[in-house]
C-alpha atoms as a PDB file:
ATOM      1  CA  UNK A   1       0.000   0.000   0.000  1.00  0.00           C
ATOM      2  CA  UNK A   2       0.995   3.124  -1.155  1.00  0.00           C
ATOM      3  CA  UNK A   3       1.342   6.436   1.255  1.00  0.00           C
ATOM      4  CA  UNK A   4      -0.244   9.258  -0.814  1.00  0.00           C
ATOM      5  CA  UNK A   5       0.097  13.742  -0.044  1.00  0.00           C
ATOM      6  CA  UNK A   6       1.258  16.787  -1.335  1.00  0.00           C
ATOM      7  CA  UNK A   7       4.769  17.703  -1.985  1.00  0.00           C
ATOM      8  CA  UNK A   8       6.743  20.530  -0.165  1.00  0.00           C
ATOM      9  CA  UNK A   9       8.881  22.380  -2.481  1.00  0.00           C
ATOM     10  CA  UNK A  10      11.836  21.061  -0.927  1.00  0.00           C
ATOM     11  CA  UNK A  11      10.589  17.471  -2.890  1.00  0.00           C
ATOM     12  CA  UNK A  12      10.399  18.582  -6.416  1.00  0.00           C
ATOM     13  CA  UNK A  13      13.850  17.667  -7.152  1.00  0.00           C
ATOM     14  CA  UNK A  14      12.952  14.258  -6.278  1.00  0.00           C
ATOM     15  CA  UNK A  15       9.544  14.455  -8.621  1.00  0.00           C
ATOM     16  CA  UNK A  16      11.327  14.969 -11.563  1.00  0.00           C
ATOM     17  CA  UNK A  17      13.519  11.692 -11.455  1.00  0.00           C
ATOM     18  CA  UNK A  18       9.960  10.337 -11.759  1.00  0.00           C
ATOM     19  CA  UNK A  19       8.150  13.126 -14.151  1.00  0.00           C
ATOM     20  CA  UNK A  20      10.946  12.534 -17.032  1.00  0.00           C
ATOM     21  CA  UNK A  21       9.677   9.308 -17.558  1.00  0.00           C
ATOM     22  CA  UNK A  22       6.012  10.997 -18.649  1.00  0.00           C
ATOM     23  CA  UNK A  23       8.796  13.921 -20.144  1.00  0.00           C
ATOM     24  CA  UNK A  24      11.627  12.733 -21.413  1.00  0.00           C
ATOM     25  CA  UNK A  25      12.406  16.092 -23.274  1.00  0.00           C
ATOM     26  CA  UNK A  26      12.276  18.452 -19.835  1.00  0.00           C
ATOM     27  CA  UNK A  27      15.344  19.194 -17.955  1.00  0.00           C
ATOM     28  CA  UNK A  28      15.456  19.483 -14.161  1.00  0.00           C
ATOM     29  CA  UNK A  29      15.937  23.206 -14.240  1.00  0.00           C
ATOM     30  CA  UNK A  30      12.672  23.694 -16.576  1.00  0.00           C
ATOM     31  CA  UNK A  31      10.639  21.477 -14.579  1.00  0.00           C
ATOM     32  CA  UNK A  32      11.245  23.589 -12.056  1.00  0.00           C
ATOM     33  CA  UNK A  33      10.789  26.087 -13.075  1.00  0.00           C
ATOM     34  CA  UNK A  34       7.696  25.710 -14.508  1.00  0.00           C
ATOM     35  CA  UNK A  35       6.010  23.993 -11.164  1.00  0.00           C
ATOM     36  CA  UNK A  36       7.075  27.226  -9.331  1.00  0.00           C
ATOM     37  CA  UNK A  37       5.309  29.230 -12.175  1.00  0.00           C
ATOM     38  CA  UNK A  38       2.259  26.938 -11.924  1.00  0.00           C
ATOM     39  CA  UNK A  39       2.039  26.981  -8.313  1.00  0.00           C
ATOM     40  CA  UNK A  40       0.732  30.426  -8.066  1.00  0.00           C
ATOM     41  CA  UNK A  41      -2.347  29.833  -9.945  1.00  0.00           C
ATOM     42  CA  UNK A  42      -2.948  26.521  -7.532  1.00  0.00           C
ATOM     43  CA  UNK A  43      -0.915  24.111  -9.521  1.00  0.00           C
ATOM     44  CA  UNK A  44       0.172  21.127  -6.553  1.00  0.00           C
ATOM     45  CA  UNK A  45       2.514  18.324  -7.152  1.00  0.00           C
ATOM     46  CA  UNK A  46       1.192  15.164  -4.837  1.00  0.00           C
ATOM     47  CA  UNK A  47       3.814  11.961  -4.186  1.00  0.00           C
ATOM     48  CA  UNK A  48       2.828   8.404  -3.861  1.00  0.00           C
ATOM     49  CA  UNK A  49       5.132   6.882  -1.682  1.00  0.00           C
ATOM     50  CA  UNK A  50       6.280   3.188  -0.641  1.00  0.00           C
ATOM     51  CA  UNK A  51       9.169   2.826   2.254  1.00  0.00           C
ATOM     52  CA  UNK A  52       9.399   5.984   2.084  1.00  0.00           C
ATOM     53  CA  UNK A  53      10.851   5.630  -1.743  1.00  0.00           C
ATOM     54  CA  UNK A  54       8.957   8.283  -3.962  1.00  0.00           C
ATOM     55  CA  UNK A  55       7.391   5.823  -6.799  1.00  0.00           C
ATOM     56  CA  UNK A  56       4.469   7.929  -8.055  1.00  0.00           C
ATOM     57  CA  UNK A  57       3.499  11.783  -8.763  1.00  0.00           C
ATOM     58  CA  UNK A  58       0.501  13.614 -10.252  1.00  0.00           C
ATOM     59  CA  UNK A  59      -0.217  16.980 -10.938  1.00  0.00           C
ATOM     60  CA  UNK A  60      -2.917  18.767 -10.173  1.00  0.00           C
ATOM     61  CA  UNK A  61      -4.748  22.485 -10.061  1.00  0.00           C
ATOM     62  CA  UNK A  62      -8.642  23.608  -9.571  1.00  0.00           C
ATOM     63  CA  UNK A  63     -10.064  25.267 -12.113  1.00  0.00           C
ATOM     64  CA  UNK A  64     -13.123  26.533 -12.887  1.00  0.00           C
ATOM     65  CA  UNK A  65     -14.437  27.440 -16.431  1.00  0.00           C
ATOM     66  CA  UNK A  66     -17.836  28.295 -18.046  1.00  0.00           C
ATOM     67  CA  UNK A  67     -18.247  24.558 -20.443  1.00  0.00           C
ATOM     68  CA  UNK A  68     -17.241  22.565 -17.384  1.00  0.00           C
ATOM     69  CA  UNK A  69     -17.945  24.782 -14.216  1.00  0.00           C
ATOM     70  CA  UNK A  70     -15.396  23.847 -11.137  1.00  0.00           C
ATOM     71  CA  UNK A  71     -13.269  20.534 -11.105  1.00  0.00           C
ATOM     72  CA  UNK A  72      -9.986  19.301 -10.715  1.00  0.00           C
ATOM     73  CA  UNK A  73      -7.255  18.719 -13.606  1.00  0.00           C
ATOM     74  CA  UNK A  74      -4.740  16.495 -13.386  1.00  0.00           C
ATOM     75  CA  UNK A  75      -2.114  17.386 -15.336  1.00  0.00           C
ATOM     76  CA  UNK A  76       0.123  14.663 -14.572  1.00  0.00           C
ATOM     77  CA  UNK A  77      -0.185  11.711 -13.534  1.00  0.00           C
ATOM     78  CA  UNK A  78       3.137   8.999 -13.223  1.00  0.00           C
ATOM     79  CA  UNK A  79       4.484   5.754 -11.812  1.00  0.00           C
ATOM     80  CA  UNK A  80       7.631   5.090 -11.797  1.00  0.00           C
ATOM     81  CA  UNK A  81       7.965   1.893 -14.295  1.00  0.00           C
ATOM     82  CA  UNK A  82       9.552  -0.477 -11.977  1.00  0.00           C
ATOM     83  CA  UNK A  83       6.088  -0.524  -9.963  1.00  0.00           C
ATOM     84  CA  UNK A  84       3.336  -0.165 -12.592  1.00  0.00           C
ATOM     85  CA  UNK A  85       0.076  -1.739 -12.073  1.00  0.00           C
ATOM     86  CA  UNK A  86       0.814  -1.881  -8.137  1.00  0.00           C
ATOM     87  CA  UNK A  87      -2.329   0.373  -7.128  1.00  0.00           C
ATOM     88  CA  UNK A  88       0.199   3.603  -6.994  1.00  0.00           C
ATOM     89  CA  UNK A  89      -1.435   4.990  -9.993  1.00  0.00           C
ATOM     90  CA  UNK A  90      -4.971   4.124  -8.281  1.00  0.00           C
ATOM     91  CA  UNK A  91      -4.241   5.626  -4.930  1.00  0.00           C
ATOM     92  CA  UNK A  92      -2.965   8.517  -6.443  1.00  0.00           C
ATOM     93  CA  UNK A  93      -6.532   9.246  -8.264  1.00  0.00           C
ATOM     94  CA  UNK A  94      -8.445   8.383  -5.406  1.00  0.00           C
ATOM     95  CA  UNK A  95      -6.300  11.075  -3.704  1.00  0.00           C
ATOM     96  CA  UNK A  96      -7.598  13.712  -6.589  1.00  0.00           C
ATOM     97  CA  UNK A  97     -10.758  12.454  -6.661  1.00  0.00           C
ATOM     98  CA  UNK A  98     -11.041  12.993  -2.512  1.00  0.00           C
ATOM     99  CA  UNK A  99      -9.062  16.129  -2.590  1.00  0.00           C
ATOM    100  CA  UNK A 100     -11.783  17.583  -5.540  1.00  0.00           C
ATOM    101  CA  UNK A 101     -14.892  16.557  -3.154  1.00  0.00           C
ATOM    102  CA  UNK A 102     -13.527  18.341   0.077  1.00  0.00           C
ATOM    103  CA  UNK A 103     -13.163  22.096  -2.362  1.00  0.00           C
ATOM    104  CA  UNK A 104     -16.747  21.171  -3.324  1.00  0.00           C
ATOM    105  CA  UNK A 105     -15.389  20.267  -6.886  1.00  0.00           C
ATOM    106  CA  UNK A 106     -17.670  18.463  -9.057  1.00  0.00           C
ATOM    107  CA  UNK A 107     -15.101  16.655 -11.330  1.00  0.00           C
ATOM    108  CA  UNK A 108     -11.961  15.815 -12.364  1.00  0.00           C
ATOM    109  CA  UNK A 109     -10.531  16.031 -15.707  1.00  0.00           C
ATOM    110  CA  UNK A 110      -7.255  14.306 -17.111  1.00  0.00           C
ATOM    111  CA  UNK A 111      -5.205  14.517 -19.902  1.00  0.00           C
ATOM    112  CA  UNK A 112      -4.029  10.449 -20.937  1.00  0.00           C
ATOM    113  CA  UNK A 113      -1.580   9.531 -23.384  1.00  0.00           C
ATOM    114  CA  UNK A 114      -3.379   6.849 -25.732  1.00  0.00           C
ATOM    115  CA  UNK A 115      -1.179   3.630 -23.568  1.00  0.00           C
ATOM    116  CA  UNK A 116      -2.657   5.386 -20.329  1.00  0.00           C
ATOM    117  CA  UNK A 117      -6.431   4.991 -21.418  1.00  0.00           C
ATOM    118  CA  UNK A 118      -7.618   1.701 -20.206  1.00  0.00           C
ATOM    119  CA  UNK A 119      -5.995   2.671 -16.904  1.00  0.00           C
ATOM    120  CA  UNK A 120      -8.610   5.464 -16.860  1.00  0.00           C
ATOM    121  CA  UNK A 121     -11.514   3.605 -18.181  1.00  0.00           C
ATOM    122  CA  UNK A 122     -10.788   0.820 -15.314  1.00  0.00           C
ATOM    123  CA  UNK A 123     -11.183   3.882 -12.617  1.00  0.00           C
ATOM    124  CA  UNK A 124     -14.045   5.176 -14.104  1.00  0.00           C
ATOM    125  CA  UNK A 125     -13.215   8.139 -16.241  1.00  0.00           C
ATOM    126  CA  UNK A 126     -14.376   8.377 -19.871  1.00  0.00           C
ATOM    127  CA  UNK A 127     -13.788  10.564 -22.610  1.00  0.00           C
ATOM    128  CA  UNK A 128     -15.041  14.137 -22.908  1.00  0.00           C
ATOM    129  CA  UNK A 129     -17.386  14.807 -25.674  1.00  0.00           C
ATOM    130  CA  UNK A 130     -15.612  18.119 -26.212  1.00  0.00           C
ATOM    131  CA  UNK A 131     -12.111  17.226 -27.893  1.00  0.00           C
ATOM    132  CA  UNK A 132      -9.040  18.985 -26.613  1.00  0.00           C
ATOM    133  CA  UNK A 133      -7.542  20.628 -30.056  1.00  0.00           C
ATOM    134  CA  UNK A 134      -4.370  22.937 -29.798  1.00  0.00           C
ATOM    135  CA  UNK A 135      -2.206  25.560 -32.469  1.00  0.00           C
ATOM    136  CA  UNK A 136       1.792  25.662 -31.508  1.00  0.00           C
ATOM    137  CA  UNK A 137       2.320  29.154 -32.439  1.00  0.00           C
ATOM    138  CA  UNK A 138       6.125  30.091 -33.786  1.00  0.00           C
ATOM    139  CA  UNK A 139       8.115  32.291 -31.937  1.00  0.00           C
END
């Protein structure tokens, strides 16, 4: 069984050694970085933890929009790949999912890479009618 709660700053080093393997392409200094940017507008990085060994992280921020009203996003969501399909993964959601609830929340939304989708389909989540599209503007 897996410990789950949020991160201190002081732990983010220690999330990255498990986010590059969801983002290969970031460096340590960018993820960074970009979680201290994030954190101002709510963004929290939670740990899942077994003997005390960091083995899971996700991601997370309220938000709250007109087309979906308040919920959760998870941004992130990893297990380290030496202890996939342990429950880490699971307990992590549930953590989300209980963490939503208490700010009165009335969802959570994810963001899945294709491999990740029957993961989310066995907890329960299904696809958004409304398709996530994106433009990478030049600069």
């Amino acid at each position: 069984m897996a410990s789950v709660r949020r991160l201190v700053p002081a732990e983010w080093k220690q999330a990255f050694l498990i986010v590059v393997q969801l983002r290969p392409t970031l460096d340590e200094a960018e993820f960074l970085r970009r979680v201290q940017r994030q954190s101002f507008s709510g963004y929290e990085l939670v740990g899942a933890f077994r003997d005390d060994q960091l083995v899971g992280v996700l991601g997370m921020r309220p938000v709250h929009t007109l087309a979906r009203g308040g919920h959760l996003h998870v941004d992130d969501l990893v297990v380290d790949e030496r202890v996939r399909s342990g429950g880490i993964g699971r307990a992590l959601l549930g953590f989300a999912e209980e963490d939503a609830r208490s700010r009165g929340l009335t969802a959570v939304f994810l963001d899945a890479r294709r491999e990740a989708i029957p993961f989310c389909e066995r907890e329960s989540y299904a696809f958004h009618p409304a398709p996530s599209m994106k433009k990478l503007l030049g600069g």
